[in-house]
Protein backbone atom coordinates (compact mmCIF):
# COMPACT_ATOMS: atom_id res chain seq x y z
CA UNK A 1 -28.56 18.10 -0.35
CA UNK A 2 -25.62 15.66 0.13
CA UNK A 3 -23.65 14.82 -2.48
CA UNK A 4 -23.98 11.66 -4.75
CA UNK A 5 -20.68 9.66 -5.36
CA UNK A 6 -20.86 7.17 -8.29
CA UNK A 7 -18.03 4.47 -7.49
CA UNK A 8 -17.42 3.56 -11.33
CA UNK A 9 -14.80 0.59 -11.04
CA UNK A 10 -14.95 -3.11 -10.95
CA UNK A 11 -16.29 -4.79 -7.83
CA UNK A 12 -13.40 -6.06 -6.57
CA UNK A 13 -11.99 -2.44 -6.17
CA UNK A 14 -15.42 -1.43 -4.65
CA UNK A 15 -15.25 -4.19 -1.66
CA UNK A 16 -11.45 -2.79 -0.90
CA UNK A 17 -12.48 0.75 -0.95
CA UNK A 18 -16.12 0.54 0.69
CA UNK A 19 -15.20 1.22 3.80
CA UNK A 20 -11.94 2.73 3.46
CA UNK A 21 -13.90 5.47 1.65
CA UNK A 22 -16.82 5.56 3.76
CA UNK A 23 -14.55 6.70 7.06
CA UNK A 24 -12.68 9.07 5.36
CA UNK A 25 -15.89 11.05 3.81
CA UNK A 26 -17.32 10.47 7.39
CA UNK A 27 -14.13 12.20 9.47
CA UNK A 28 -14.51 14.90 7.09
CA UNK A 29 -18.21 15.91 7.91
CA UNK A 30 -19.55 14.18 4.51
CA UNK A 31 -20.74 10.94 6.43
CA UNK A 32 -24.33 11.36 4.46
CA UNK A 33 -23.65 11.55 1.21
CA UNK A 34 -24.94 9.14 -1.28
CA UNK A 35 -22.18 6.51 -2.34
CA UNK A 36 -22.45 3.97 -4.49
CA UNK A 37 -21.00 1.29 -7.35
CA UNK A 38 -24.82 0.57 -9.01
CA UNK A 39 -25.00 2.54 -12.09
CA UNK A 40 -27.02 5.71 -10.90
CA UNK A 41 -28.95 8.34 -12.56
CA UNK A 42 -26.60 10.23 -14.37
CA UNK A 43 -28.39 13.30 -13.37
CA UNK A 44 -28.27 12.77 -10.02
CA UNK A 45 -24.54 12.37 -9.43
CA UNK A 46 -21.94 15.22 -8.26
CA UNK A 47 -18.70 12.80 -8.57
CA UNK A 48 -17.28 9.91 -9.99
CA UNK A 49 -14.59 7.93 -8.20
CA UNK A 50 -13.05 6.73 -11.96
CA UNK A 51 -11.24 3.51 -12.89
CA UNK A 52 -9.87 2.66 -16.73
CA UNK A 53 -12.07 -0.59 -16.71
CA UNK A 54 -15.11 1.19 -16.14
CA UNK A 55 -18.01 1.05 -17.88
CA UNK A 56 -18.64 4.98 -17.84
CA UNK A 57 -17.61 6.02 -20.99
CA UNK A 58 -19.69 8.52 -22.21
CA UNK A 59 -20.02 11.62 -19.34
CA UNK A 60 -22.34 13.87 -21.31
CA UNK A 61 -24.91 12.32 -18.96
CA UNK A 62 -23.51 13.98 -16.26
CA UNK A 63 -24.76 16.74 -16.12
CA UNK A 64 -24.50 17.19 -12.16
CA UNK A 65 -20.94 16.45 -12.64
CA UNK A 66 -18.14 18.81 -10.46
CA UNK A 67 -15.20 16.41 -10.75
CA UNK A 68 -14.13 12.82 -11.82
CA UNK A 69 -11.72 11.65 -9.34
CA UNK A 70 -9.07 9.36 -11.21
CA UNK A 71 -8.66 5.70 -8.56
CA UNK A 72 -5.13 5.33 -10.19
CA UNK A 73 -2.09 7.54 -10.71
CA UNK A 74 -2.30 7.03 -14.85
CA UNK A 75 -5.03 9.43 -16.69
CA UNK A 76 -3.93 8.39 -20.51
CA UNK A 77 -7.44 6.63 -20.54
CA UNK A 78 -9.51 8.92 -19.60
CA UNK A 79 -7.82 12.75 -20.13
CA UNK A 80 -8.58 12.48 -23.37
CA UNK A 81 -11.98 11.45 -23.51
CA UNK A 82 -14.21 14.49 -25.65
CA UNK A 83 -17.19 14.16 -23.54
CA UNK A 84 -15.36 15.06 -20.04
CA UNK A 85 -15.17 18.73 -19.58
CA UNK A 86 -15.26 19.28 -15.93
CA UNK A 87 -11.87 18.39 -13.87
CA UNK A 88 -10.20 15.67 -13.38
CA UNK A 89 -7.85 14.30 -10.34
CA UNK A 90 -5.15 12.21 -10.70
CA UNK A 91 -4.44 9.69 -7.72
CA UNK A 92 -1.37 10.41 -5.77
CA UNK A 93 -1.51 9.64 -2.09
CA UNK A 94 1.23 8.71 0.70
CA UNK A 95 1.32 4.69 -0.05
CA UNK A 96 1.83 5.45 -3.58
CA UNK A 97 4.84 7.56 -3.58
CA UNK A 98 6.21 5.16 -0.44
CA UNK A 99 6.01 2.23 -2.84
CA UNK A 100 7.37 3.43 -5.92
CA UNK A 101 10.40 5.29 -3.54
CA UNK A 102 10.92 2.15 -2.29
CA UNK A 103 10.83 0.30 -5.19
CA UNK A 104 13.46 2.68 -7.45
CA UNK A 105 15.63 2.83 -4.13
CA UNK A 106 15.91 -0.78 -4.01
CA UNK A 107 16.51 -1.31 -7.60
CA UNK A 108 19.08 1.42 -8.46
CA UNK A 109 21.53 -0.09 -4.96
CA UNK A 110 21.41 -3.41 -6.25
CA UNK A 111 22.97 -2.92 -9.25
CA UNK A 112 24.92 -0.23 -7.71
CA UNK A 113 26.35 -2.64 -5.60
CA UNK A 114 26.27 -5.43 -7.42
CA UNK A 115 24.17 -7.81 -5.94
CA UNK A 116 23.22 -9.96 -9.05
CA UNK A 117 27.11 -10.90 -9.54
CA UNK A 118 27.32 -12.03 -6.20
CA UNK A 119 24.28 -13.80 -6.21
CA UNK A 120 26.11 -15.29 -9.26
CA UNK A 121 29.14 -16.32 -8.04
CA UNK A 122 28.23 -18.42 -4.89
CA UNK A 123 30.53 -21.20 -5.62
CA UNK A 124 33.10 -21.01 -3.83
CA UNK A 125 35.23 -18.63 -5.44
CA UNK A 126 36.28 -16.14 -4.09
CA UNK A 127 35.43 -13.11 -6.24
CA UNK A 128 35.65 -9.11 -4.93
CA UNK A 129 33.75 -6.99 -6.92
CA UNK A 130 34.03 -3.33 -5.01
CA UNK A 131 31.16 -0.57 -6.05
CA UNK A 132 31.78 3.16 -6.42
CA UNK A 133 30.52 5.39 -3.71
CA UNK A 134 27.15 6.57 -4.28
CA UNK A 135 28.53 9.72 -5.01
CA UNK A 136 30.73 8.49 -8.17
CA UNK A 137 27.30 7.31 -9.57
CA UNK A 138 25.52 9.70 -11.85
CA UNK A 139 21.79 8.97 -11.60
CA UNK A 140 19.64 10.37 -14.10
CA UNK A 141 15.64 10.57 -13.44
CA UNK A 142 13.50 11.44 -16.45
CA UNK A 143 9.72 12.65 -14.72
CA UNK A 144 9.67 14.89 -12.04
CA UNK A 145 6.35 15.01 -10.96
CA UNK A 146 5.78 13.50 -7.48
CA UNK A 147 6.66 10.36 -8.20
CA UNK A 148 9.51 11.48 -9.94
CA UNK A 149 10.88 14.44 -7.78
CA UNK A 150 10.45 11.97 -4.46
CA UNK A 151 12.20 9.05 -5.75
CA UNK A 152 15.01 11.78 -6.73
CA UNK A 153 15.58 13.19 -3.56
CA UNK A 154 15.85 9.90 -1.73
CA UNK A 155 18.30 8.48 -4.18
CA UNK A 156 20.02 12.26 -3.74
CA UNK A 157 19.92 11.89 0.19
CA UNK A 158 21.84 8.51 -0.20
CA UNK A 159 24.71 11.15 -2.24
CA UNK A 160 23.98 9.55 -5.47
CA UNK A 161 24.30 13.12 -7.92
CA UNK A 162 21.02 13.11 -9.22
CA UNK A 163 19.84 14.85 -12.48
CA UNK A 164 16.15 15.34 -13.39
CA UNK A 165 14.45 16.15 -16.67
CA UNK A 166 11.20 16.89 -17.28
CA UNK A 167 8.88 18.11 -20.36
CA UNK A 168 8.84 21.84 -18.73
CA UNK A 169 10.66 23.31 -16.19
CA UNK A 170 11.15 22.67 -12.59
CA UNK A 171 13.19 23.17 -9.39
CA UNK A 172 13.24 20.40 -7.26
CA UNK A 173 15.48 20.83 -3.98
CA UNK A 174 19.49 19.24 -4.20
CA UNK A 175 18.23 17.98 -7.59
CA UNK A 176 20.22 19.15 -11.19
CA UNK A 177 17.01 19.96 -13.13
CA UNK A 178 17.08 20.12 -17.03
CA UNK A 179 13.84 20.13 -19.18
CA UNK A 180 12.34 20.27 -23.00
CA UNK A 181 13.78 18.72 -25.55
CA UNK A 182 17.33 21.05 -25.50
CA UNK A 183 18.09 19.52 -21.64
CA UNK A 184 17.07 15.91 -22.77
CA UNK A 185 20.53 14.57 -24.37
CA UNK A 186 22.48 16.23 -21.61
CA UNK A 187 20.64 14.50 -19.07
CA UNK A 188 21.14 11.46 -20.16
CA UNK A 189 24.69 11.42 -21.22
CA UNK A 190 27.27 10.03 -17.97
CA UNK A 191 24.14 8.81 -16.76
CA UNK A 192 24.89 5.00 -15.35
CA UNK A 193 21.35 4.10 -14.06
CA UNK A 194 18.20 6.08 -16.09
CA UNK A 195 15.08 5.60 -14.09
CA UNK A 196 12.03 6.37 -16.14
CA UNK A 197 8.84 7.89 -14.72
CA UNK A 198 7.12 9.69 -17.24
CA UNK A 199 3.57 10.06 -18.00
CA UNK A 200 2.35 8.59 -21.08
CA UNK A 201 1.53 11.51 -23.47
CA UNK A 202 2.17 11.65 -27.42
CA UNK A 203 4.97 13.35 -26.19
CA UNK A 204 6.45 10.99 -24.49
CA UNK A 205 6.35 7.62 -26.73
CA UNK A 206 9.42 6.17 -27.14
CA UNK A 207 11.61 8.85 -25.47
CA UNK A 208 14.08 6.12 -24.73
CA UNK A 209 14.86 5.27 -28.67
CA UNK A 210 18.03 4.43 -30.17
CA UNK A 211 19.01 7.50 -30.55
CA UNK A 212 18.44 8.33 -26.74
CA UNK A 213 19.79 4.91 -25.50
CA UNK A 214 23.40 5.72 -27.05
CA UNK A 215 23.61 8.71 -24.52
CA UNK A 216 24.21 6.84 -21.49
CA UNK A 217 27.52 5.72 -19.72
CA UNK A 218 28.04 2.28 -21.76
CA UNK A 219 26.62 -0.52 -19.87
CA UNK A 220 24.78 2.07 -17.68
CA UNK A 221 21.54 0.41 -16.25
CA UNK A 222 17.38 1.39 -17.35
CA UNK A 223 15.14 1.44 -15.10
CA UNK A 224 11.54 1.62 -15.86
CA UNK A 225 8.63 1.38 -13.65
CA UNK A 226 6.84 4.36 -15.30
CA UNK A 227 4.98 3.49 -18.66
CA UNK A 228 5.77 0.57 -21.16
CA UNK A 229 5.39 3.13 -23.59
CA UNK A 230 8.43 5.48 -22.62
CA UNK A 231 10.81 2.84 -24.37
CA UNK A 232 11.10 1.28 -28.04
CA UNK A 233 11.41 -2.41 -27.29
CA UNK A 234 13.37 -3.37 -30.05
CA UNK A 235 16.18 -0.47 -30.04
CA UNK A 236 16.19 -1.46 -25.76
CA UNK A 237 17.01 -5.06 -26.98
CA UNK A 238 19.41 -4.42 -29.63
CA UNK A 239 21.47 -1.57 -26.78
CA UNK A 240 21.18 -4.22 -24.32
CA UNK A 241 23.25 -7.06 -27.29
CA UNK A 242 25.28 -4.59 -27.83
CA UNK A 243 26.51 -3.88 -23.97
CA UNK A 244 25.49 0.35 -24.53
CA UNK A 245 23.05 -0.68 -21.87
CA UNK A 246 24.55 -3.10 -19.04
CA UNK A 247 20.80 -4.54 -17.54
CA UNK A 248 17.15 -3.49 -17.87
CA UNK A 249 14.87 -3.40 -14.78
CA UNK A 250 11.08 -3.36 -16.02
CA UNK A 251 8.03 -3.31 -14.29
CA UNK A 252 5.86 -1.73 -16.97
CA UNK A 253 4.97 -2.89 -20.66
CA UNK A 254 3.00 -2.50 -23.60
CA UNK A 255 0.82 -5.65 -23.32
CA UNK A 256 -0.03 -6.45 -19.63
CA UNK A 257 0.84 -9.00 -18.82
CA UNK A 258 3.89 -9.23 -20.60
CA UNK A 259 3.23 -11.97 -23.07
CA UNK A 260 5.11 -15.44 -22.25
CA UNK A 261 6.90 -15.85 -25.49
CA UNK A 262 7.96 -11.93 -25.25
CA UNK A 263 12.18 -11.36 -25.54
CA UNK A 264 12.26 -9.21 -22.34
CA UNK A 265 11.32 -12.72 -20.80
CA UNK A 266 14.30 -14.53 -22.07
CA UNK A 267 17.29 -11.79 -22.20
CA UNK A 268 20.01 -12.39 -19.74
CA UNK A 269 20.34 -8.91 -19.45
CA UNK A 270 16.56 -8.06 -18.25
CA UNK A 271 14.55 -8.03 -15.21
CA UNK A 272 10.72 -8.28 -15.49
CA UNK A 273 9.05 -7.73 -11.93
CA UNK A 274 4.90 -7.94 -12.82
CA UNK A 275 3.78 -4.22 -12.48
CA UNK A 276 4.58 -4.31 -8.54
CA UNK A 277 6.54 -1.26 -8.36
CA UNK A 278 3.84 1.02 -7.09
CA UNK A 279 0.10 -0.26 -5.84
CA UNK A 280 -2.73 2.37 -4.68
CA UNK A 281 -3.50 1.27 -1.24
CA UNK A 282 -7.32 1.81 -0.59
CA UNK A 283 -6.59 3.20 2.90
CA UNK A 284 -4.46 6.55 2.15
CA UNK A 285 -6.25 6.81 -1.74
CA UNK A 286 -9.50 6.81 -0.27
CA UNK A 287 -7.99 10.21 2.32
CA UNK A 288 -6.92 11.70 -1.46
CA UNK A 289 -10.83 11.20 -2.96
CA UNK A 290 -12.84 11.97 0.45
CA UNK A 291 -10.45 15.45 0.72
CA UNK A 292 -10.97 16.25 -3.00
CA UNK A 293 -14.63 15.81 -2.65
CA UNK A 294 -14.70 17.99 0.72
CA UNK A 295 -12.37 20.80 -1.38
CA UNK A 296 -15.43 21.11 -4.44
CA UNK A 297 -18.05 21.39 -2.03
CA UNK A 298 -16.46 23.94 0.18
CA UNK A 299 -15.43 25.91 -3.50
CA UNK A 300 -11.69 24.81 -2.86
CA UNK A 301 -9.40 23.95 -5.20
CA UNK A 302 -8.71 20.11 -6.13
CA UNK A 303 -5.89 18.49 -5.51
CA UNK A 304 -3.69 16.63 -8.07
CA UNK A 305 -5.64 18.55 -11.18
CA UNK A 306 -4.67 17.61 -13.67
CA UNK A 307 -3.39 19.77 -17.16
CA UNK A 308 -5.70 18.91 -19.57
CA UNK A 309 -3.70 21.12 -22.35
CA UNK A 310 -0.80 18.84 -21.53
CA UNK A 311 -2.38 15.43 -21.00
CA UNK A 312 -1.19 15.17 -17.04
C-alpha cells in the first residue's frame, strides 16, 4: 500500500510545496502515494510533513506514524512535545545553508571592511579608513552544526582564523574547534565578530549574557541570525552603550516581529534585518522530505535525525 503523507502546515506553505513535493516523491518511485493538507484519518497516515503553526498537536492519534518530517530548520516547538515518540527530521537542504552562508559572509565583510563608515562619510571629505587583512581578524562561530560548520569554512576560505564552539565536541576541517562549557570563554575572548547559530535548547538561553559579552575584543561586532533567544537583550544593550561591543547585526528575536517601540529599533549601534537571513526554499526542501520518506520505506536511516536526549 502506498504511503499516506499528511501535509500539516498552513495553506500558503501547501500551494508553494504542492508541486515541488509531488515531483520529488515522483522521481523517486513514490509518485502514488497519498498526499495531502485536509486533516486525514489519523490512522491512516505514515508521515507528517510538520510546520510550528500547525494544528497537529496531539500525535497519539498516529498510530501509523514512522516519522514527522520538520518543514523548517528549528525543532524547539515540536522536540519536545510528550506525545511524539517516533523520529523526527529537522529541515536542512542546499538553499538553506546557501542563504544563511551568504548571509553571515556578507555581514561579517562589511563591517570588516567598513562599509557603514563610508556609507557615512559621503560628503566630501576625504576620509581613509584601511581594514585588517582577513587574516588579522579573529572570527569566532558559536554552533557548528551545518549551518554553523558551513558558514565557518567559507569565512575560513576567505583566511579569516576561524574558531568554533559547540555544546559537544567536533572536528570541522581548517576550523579551531572548542566545546562545553570549559572551551566557551576561550572562544570568545580576541574574538572581533561573534556570529551566533545555536539551536534553541535550555541550554542555550542567554549564552551571550553579560558575563559572556565582556569576553570579546572591545568593540568587536555580534552577529546573530540564529535564535533571539541565544542573547539577553538588555546586557546586549548596555555592552553595546558601553562600546565592549562595537555594532549588533540581528536577524532573529524574541517577539517576531520585533515590536516597533523595541530599543534594538532605535540604537545607533544595531542592525535589525526582518528574519531574512536564511528562507527554506520549497524546491530543494521538498528533495530533503521526498528522500527521507523514500529512506523509512526502504528501512534506511533518516536524514537530519534529530537528538531527542539533546533537544536538536
Amino acid at each position: 500500500m502506498p504511503p499516506v503523507i499528511r501535509f500539516a502546515a498552513s495553506p500558503a506553505a501547501w500551494e508553494e510545496y504542492e508541486a515541488p513535493l509531488r515531483r520529488a516523491l515522483a522521481e523517486r518511485g513514490l509518485g502514488a502515494v497519498e498526499l495531502s493538507p485536509e486533516a486525514l484519518e489519523p490512522a491512516r497516515v505514515d508521515y507528517i510533513v510538520y510546520a510550528p503553526n500547525s494544528d497537529v498537536q496531539d500525535f497519539t492519534p498516529y498510530t501509523r506514524l514512522k516519522a514527522v518530517l520538520n518543514l523548517w530548520a528549528g525543532v524547539e516547538n515540536v522536540v519536545g512535545n510528550p506525545t511524539l515518540r517516533v523520529p523526527l527530521a529537522r529541515m536542512v537542504d542546499a538553499g538553506l545553508t546557501e542563504g544563511m552562508v551568504e548571509w553571515v559572509v556578507g555581514h561579517v565583510l562589511r563591517h570588516h571592511l567598513g562599509i557603514d563608515h563610508c556609507l557615512a562619510h559621503q560628503s566630501g571629505d576625504w576620509v581613509r579608513h584601511v581594514p585588517p587583512l582577513a587574516r588579522d581578524r579573529p572570527v569566532t562561530v558559536l554552533g557548528l552544526g551545518a549551518l554553523g560548520r558551513a558558514c565557518a569554512q567559507a569565512l575560513a576560505a576567505l583566511n579569516f582564523p576561524v574558531t568554533g564552539w559547540s555544546r559537544t565536541a567536533r572536528e570541522v576541517a581548517g576550523i579551531r574547534c572548542l566545546s562545553g562549557e570549559p572551551g566557551l570563554a576561550p572562544a570568545l575572548r580576541g574574538a572581533a565578530i561573534v556570529v551566533l547559530l545555536l539551536p534553541d535548547t535550555p541550554a542555550t538561553a542567554d549564552v551571550m549574557n553579560a558575563e559572556t559579552l565582556a569576553l570579546p575584543s572591545a568593540g568587536a561586532v555580534l552577529i546573530n541570525p540564529g535564535r533571539g533567544t541565544l542573547i539577553d537583550d538588555a546586557a546586549l544593550l548596555d555592552a553595546l552603550d558601553r562600546g565592549q561591543i562595537g555594532h549588533a547585526t540581528l536577524d532573529v528575536f524574541r517577539q517576531e516581529p520585533l515590536p516597533a517601540d523595541h530599543p534594538f529599533w532605535r540604537h545607533p549601534k544595531v542592525t535589525v534585518t526582518p528574519h531574512i537571513a536564511s528562507e527554506t526554499r520549497p524546491a530543494t526542501a521538498a528533495e530533503v522530505i521526498a528522500e527521507n520518506v523514500r529512506r523509512s520505506e526502504a528501512g534506511e536511516p533518516l536524514l537530519h535525525l534529530v537528538d531527542r536526549a539533546r533537544g536538536y
